[in-house]
PDB file of N, CA and C in Angstrom:
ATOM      1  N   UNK A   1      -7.742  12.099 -28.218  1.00  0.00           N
ATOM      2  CA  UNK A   1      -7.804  10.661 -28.203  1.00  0.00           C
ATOM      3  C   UNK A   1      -8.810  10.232 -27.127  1.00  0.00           C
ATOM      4  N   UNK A   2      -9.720   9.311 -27.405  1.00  0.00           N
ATOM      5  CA  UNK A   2     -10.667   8.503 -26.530  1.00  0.00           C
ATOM      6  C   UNK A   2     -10.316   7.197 -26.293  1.00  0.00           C
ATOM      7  N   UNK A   3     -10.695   7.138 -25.241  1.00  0.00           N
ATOM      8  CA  UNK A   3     -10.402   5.438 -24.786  1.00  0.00           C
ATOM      9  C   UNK A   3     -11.976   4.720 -23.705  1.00  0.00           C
ATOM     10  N   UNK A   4     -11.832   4.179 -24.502  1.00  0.00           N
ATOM     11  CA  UNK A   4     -13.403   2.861 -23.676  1.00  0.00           C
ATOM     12  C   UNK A   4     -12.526   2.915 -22.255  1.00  0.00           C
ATOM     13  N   UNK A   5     -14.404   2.318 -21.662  1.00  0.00           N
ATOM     14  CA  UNK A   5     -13.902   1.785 -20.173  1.00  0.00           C
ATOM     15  C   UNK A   5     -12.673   0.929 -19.907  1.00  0.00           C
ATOM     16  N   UNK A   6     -12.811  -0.258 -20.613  1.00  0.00           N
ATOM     17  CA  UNK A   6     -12.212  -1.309 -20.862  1.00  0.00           C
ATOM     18  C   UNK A   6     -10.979  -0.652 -20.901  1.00  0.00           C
ATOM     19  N   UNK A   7     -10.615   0.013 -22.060  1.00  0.00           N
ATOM     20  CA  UNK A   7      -9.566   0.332 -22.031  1.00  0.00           C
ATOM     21  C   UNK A   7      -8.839   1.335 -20.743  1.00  0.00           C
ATOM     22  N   UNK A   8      -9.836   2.473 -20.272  1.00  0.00           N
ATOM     23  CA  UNK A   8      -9.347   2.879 -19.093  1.00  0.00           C
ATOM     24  C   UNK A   8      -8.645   1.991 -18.381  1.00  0.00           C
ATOM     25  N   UNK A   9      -9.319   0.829 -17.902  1.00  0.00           N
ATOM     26  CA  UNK A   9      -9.076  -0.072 -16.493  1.00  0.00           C
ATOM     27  C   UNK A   9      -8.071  -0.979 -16.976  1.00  0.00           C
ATOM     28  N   UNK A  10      -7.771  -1.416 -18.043  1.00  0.00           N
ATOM     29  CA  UNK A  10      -6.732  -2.052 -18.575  1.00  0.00           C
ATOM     30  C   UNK A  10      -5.225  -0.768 -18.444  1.00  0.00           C
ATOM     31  N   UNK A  11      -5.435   0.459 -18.491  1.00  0.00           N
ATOM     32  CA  UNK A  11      -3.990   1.069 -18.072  1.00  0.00           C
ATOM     33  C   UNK A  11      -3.914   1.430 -16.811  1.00  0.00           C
ATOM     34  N   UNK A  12      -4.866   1.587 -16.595  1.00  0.00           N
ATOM     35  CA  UNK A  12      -5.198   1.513 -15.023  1.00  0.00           C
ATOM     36  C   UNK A  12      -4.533   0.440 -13.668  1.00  0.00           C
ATOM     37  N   UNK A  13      -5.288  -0.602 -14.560  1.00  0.00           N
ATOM     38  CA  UNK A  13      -4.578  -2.056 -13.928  1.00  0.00           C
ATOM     39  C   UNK A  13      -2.648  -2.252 -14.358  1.00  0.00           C
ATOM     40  N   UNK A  14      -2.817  -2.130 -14.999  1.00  0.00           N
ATOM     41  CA  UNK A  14      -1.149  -2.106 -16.102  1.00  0.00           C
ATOM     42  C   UNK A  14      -0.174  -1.118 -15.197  1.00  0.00           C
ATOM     43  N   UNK A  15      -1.100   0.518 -14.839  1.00  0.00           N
ATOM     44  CA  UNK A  15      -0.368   0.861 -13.784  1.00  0.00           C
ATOM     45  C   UNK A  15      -0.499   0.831 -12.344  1.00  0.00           C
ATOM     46  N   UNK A  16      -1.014   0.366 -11.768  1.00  0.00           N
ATOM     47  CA  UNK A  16      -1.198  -0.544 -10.426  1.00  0.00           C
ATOM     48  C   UNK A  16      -0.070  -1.914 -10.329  1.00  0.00           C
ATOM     49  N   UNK A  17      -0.344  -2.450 -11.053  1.00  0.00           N
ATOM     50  CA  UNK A  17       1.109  -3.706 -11.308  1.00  0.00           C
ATOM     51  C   UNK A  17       2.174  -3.159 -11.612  1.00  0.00           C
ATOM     52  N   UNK A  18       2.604  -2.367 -12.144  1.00  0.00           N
ATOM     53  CA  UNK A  18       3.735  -2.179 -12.236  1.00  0.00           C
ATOM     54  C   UNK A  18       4.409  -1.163 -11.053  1.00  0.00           C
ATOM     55  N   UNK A  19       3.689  -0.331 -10.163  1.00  0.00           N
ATOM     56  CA  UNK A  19       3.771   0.054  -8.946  1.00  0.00           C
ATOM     57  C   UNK A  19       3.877  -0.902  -8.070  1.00  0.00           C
ATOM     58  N   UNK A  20       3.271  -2.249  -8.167  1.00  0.00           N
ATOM     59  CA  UNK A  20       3.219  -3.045  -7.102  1.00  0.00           C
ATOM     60  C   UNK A  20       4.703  -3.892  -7.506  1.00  0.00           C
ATOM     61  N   UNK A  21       4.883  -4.013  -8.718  1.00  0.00           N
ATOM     62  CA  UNK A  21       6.078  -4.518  -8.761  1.00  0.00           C
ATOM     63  C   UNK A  21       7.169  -4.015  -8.859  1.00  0.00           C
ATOM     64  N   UNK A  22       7.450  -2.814  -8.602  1.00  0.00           N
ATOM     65  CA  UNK A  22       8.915  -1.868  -8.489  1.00  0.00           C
ATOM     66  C   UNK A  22       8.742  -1.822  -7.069  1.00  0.00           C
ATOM     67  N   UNK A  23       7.691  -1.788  -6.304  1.00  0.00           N
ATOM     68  CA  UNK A  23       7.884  -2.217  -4.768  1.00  0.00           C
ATOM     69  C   UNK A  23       8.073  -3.049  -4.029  1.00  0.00           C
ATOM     70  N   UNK A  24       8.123  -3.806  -4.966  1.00  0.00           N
ATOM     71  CA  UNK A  24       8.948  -5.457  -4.419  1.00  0.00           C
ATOM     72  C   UNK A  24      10.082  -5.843  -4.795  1.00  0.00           C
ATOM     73  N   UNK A  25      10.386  -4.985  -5.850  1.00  0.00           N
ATOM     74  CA  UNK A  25      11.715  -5.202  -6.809  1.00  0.00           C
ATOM     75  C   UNK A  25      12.482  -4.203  -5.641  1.00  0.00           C
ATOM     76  N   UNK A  26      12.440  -3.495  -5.047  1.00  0.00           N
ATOM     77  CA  UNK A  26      12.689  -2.647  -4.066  1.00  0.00           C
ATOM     78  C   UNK A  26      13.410  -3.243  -3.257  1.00  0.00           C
ATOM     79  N   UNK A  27      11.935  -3.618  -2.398  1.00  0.00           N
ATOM     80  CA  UNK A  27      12.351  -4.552  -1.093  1.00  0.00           C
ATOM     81  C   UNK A  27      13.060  -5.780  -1.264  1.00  0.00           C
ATOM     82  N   UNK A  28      12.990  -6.732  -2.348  1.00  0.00           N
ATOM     83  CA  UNK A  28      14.041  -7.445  -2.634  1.00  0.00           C
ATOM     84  C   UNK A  28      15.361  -7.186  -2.729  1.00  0.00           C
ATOM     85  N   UNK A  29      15.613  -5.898  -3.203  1.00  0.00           N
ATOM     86  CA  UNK A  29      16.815  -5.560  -3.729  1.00  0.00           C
ATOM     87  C   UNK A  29      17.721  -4.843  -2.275  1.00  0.00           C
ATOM     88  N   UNK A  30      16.724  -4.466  -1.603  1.00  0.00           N
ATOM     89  CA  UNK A  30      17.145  -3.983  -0.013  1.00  0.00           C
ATOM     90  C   UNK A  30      17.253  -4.883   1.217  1.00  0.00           C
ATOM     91  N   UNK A  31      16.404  -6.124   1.379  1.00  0.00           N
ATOM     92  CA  UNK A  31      16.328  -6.726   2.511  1.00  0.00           C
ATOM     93  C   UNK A  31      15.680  -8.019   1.246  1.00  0.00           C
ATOM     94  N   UNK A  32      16.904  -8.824   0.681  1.00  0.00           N
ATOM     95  CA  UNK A  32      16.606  -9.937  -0.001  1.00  0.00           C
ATOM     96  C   UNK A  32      15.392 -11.449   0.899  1.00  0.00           C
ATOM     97  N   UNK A  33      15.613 -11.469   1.853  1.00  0.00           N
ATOM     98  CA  UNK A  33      14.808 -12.458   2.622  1.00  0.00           C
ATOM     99  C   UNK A  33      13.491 -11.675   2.874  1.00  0.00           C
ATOM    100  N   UNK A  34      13.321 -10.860   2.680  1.00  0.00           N
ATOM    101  CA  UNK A  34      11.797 -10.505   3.333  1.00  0.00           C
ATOM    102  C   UNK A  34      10.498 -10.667   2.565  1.00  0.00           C
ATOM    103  N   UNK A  35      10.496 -11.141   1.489  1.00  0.00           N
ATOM    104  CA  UNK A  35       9.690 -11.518   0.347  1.00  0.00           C
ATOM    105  C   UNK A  35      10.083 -12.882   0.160  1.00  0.00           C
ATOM    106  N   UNK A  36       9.552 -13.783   0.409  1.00  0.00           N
ATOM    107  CA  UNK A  36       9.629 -14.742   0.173  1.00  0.00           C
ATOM    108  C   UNK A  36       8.945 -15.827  -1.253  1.00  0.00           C
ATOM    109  N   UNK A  37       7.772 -15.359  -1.626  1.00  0.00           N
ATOM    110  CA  UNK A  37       7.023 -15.534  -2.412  1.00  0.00           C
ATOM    111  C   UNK A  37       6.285 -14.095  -3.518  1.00  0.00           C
ATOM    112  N   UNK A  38       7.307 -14.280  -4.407  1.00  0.00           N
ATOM    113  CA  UNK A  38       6.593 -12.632  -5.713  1.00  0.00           C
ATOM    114  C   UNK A  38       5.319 -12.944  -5.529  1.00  0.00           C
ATOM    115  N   UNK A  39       4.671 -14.328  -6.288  1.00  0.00           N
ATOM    116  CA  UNK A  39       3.430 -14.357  -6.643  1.00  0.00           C
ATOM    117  C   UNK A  39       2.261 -13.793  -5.354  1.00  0.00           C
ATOM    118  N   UNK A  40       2.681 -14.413  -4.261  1.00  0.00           N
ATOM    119  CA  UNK A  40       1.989 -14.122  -3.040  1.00  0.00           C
ATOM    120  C   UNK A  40       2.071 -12.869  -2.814  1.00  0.00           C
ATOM    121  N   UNK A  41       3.196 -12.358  -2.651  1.00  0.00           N
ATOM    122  CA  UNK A  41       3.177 -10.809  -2.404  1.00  0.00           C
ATOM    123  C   UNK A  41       2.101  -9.724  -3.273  1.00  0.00           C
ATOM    124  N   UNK A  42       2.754 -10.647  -4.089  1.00  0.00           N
ATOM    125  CA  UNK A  42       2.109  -9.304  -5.184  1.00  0.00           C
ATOM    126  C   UNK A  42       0.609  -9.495  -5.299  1.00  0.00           C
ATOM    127  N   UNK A  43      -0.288  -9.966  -4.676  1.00  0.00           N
ATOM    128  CA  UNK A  43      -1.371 -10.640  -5.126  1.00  0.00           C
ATOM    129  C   UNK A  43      -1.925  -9.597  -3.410  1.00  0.00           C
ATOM    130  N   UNK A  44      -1.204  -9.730  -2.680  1.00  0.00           N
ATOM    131  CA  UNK A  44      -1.555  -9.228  -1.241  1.00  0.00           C
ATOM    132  C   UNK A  44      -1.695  -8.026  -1.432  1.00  0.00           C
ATOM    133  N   UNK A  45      -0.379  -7.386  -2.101  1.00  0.00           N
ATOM    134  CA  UNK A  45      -0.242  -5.832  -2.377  1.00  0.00           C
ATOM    135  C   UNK A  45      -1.628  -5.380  -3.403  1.00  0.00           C
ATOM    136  N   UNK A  46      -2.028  -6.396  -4.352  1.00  0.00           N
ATOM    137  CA  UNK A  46      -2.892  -5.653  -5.139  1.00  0.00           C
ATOM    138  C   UNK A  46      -4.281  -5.483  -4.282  1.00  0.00           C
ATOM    139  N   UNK A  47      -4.468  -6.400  -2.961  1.00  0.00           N
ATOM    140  CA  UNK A  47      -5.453  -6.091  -2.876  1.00  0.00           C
ATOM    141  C   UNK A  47      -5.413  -4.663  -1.295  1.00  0.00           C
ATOM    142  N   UNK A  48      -4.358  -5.018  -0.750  1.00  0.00           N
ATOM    143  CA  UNK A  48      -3.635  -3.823   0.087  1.00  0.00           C
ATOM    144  C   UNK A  48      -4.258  -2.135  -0.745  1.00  0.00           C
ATOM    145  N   UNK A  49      -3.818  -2.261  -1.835  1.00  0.00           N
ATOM    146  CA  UNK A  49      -3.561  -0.836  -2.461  1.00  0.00           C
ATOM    147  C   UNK A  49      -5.440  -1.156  -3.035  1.00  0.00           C
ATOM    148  N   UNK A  50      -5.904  -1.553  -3.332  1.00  0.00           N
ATOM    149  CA  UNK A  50      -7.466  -1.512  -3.717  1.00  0.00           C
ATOM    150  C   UNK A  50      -8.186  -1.291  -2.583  1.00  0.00           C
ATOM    151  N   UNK A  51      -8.073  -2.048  -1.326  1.00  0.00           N
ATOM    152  CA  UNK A  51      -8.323  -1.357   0.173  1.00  0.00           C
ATOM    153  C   UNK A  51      -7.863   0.164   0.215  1.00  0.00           C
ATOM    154  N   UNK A  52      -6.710   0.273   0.087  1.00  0.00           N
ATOM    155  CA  UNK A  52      -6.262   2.006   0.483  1.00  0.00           C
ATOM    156  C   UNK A  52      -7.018   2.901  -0.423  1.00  0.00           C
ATOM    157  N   UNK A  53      -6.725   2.524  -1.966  1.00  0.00           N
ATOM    158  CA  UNK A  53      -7.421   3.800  -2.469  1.00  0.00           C
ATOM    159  C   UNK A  53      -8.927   3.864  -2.506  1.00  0.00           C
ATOM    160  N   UNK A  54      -9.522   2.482  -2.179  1.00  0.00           N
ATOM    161  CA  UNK A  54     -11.183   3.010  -1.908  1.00  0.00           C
ATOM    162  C   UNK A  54     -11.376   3.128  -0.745  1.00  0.00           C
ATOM    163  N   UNK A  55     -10.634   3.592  -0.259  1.00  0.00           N
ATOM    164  CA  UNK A  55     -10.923   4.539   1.248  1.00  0.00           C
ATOM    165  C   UNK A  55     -10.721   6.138   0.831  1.00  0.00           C
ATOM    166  N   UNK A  56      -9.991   6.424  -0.204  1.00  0.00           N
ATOM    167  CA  UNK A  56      -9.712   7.411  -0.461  1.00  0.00           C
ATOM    168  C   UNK A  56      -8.204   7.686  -0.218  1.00  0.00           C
ATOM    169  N   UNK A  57      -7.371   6.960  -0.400  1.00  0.00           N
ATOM    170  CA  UNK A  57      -6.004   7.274  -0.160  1.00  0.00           C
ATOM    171  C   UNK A  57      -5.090   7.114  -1.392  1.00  0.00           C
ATOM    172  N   UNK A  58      -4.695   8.572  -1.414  1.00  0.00           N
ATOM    173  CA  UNK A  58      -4.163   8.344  -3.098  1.00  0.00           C
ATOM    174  C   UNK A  58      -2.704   8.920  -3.069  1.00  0.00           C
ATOM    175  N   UNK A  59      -2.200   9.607  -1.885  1.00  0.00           N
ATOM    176  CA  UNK A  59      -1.256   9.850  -2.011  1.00  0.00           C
ATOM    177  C   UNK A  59       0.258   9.224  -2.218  1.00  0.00           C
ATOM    178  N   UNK A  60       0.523   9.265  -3.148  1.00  0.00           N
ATOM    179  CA  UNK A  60       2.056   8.134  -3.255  1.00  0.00           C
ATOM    180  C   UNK A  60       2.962   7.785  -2.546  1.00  0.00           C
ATOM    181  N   UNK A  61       3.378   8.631  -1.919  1.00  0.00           N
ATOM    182  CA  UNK A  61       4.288   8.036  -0.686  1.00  0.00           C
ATOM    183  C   UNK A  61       3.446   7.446   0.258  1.00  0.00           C
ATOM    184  N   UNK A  62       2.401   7.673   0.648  1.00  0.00           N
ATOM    185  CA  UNK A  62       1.377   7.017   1.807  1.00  0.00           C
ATOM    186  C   UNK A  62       1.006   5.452   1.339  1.00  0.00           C
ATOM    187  N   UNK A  63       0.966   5.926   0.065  1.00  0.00           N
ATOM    188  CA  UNK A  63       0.184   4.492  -0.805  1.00  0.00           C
ATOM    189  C   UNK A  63       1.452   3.369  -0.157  1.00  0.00           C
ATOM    190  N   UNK A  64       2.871   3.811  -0.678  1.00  0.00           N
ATOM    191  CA  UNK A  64       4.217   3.390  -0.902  1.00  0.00           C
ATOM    192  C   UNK A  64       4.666   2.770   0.555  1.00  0.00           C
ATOM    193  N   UNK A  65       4.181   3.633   1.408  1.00  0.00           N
ATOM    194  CA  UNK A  65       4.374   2.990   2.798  1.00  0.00           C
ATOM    195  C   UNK A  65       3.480   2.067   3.209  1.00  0.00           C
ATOM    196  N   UNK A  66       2.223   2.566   2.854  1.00  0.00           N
ATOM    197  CA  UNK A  66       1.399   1.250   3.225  1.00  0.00           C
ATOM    198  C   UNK A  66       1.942  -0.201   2.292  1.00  0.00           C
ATOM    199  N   UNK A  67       1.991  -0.162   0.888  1.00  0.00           N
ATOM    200  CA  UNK A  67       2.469  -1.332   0.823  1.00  0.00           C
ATOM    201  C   UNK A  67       3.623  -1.819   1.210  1.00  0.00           C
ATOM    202  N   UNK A  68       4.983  -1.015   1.615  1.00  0.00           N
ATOM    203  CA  UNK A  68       5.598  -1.721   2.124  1.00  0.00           C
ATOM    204  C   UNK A  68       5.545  -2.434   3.347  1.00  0.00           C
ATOM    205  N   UNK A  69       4.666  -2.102   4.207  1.00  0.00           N
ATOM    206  CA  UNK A  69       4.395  -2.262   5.660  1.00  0.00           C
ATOM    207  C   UNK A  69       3.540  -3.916   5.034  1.00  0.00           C
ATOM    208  N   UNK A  70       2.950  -3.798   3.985  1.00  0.00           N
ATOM    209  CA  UNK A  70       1.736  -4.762   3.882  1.00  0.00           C
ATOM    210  C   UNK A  70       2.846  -6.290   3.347  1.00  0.00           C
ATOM    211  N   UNK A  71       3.923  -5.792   2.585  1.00  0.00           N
ATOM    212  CA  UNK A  71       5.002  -6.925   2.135  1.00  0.00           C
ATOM    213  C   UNK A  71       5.597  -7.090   3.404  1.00  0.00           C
ATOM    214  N   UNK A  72       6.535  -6.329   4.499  1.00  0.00           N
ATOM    215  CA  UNK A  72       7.342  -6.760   5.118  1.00  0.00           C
ATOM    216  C   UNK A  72       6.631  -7.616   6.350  1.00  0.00           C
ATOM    217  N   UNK A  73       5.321  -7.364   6.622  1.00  0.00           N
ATOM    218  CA  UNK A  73       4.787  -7.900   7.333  1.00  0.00           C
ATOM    219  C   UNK A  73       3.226  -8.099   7.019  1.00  0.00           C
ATOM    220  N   UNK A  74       3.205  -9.887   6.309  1.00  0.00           N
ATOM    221  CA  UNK A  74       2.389  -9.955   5.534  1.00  0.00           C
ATOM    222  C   UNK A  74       0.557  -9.446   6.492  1.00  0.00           C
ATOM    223  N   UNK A  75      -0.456  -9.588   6.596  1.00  0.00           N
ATOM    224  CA  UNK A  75      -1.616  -9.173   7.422  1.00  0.00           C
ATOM    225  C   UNK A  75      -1.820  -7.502   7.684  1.00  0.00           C
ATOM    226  N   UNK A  76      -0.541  -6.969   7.509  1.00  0.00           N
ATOM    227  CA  UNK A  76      -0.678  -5.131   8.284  1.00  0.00           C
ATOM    228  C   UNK A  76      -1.930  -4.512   7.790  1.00  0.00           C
ATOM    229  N   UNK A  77      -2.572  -5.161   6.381  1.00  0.00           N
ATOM    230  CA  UNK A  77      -3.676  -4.099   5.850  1.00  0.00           C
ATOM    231  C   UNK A  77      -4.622  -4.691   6.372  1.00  0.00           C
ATOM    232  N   UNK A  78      -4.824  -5.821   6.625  1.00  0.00           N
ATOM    233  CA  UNK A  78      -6.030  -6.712   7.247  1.00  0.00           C
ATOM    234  C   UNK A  78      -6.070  -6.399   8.728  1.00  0.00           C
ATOM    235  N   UNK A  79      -5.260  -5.463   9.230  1.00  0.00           N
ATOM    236  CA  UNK A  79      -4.851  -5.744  11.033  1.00  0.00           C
ATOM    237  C   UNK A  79      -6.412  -5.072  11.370  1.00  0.00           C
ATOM    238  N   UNK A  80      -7.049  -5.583  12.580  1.00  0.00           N
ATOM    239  CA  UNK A  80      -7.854  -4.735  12.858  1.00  0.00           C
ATOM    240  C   UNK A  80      -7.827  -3.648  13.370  1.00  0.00           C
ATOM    241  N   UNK A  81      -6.186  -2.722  14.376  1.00  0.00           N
ATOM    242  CA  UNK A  81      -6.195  -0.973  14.266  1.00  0.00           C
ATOM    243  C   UNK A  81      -6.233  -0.815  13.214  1.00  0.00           C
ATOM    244  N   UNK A  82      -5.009  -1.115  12.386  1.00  0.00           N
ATOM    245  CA  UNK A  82      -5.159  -0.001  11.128  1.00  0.00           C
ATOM    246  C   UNK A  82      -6.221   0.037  10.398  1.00  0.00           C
ATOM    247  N   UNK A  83      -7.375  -0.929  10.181  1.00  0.00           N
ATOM    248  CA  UNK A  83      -8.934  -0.797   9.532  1.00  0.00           C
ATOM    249  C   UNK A  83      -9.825   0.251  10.607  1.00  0.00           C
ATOM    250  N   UNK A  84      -9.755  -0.696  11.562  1.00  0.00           N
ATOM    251  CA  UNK A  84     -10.241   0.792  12.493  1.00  0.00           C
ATOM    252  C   UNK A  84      -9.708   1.651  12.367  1.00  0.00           C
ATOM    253  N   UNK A  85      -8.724   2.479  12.699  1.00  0.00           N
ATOM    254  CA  UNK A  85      -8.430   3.899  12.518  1.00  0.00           C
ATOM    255  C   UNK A  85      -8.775   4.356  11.180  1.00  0.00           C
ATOM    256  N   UNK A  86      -8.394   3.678  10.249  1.00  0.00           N
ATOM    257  CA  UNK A  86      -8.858   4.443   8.782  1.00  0.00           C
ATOM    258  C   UNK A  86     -10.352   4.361   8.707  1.00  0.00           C
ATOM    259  N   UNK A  87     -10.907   3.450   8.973  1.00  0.00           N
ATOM    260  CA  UNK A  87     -12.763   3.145   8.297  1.00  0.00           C
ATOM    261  C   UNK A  87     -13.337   4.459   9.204  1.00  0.00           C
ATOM    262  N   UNK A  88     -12.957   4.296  10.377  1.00  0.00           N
ATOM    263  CA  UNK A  88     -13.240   5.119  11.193  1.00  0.00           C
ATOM    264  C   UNK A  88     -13.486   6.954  11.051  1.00  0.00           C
ATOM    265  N   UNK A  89     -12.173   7.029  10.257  1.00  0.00           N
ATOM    266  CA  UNK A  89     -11.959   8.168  10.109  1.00  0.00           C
ATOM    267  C   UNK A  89     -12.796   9.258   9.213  1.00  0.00           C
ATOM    268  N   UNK A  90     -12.930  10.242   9.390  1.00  0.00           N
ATOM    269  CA  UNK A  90     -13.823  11.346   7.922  1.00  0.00           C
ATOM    270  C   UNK A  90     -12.631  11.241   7.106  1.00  0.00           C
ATOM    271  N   UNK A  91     -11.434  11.312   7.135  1.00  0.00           N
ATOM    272  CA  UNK A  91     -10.456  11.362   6.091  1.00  0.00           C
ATOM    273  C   UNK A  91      -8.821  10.646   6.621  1.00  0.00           C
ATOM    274  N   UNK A  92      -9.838   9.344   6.176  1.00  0.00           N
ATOM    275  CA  UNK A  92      -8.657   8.080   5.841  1.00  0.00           C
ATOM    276  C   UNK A  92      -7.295   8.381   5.720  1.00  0.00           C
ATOM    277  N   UNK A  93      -6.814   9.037   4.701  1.00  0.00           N
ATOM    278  CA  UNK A  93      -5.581   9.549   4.389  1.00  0.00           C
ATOM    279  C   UNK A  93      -4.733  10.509   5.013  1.00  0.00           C
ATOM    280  N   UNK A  94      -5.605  11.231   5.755  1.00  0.00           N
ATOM    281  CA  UNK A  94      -4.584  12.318   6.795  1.00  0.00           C
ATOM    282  C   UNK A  94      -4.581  11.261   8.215  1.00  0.00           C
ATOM    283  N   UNK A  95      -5.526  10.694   8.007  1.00  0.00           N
ATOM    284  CA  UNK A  95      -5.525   9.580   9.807  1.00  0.00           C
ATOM    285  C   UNK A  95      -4.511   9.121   8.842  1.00  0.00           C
ATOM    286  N   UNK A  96      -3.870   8.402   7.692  1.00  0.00           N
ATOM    287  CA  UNK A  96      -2.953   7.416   7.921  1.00  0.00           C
ATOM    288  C   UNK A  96      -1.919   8.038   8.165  1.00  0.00           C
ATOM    289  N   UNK A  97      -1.437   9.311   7.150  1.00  0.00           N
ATOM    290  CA  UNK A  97      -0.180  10.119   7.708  1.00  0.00           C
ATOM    291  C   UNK A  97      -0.420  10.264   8.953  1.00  0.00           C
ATOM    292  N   UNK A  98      -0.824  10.792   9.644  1.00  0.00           N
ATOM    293  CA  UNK A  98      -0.729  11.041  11.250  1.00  0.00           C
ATOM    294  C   UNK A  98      -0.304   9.518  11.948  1.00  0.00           C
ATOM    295  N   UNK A  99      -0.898   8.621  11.449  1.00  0.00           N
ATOM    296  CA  UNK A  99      -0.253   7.519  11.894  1.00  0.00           C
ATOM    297  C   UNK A  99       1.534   7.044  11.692  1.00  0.00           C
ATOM    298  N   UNK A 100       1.799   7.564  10.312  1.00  0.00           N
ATOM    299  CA  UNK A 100       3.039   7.242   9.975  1.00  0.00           C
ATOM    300  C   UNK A 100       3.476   8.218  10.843  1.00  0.00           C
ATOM    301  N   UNK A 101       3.417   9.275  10.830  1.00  0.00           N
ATOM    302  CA  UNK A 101       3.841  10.162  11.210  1.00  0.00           C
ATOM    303  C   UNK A 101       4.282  10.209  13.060  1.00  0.00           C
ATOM    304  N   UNK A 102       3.573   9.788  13.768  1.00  0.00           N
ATOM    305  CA  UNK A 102       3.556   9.238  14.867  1.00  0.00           C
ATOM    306  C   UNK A 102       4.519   8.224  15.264  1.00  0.00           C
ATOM    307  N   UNK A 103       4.604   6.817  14.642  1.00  0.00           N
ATOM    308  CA  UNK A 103       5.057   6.027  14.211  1.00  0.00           C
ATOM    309  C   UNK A 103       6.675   6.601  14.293  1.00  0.00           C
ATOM    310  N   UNK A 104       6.897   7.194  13.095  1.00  0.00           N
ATOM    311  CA  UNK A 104       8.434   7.773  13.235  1.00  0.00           C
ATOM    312  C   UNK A 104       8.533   8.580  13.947  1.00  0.00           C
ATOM    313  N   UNK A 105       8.101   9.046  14.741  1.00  0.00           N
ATOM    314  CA  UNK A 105       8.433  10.126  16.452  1.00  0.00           C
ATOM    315  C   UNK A 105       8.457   9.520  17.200  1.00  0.00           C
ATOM    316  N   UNK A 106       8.130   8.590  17.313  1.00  0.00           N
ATOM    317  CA  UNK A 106       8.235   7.420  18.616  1.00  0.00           C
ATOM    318  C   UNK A 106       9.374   6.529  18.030  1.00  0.00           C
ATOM    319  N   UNK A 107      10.011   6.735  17.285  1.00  0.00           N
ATOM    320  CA  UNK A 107      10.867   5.130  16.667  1.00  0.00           C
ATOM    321  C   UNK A 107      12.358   6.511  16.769  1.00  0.00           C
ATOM    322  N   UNK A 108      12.170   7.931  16.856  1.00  0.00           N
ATOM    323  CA  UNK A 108      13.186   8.787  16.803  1.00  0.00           C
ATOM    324  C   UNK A 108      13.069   8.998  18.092  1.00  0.00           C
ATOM    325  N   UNK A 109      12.312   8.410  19.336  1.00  0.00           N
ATOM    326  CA  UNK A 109      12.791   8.712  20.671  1.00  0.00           C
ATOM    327  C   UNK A 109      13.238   7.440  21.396  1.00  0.00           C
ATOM    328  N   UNK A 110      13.197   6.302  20.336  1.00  0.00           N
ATOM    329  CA  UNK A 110      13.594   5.102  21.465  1.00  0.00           C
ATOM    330  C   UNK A 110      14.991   5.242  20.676  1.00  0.00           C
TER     331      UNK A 110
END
């Protein structure tokens, strides 16, 4: 089976939204006040996750944390560390794990 561009980026897009929206259906369903606005959110997250993966970050749980970080606290992908550390980096995606990663070693010693 072949599929046009068009059609690529149409399942493409189809699955990008629907990732972005089981991650809000998430966080709603866990911490009901922290989303205040679907439409807004979800509009932030799509462009959150289009920032991450054209940096090169494709890994799913990384992806998964960054957008949640990007819903619970709307600006986190726009912040200027986290653009610096990633733009910065030869490989975006191991700087971000090392960041998460960091992140929860310091949050398991306070």
């Amino acid at each position: 089976m072949k599929f046009s561009t068009e059609q690529l980026e149409a399942i493409t897009n189809e699955e990008k939204q629907s990732f972005i929206k089981d991650i809000i259906g998430e966080i709603k369903s866990k911490y009901p006040q922290a989303i205040q606005d679907d439409i807004e959110c979800e509009m932030r997250l799509t462009e959150a996750l289009d920032y991450a993966e054209s940096l090169g970050i494709h890994d799913t749980g990384l992806l998964r944390t960054f957008l949640y970080l990007e819903a619970c606290e709307p600006g986190y992908a726009k912040s200027t560390p986290i653009r610096t550390a990633l733009e910065e980096s030869n490989n975006p995606e191991q700087r971000y794990r090392d960041i998460i990663h960091s992140a929860l070693n310091l949050a398991k010693r306070t």
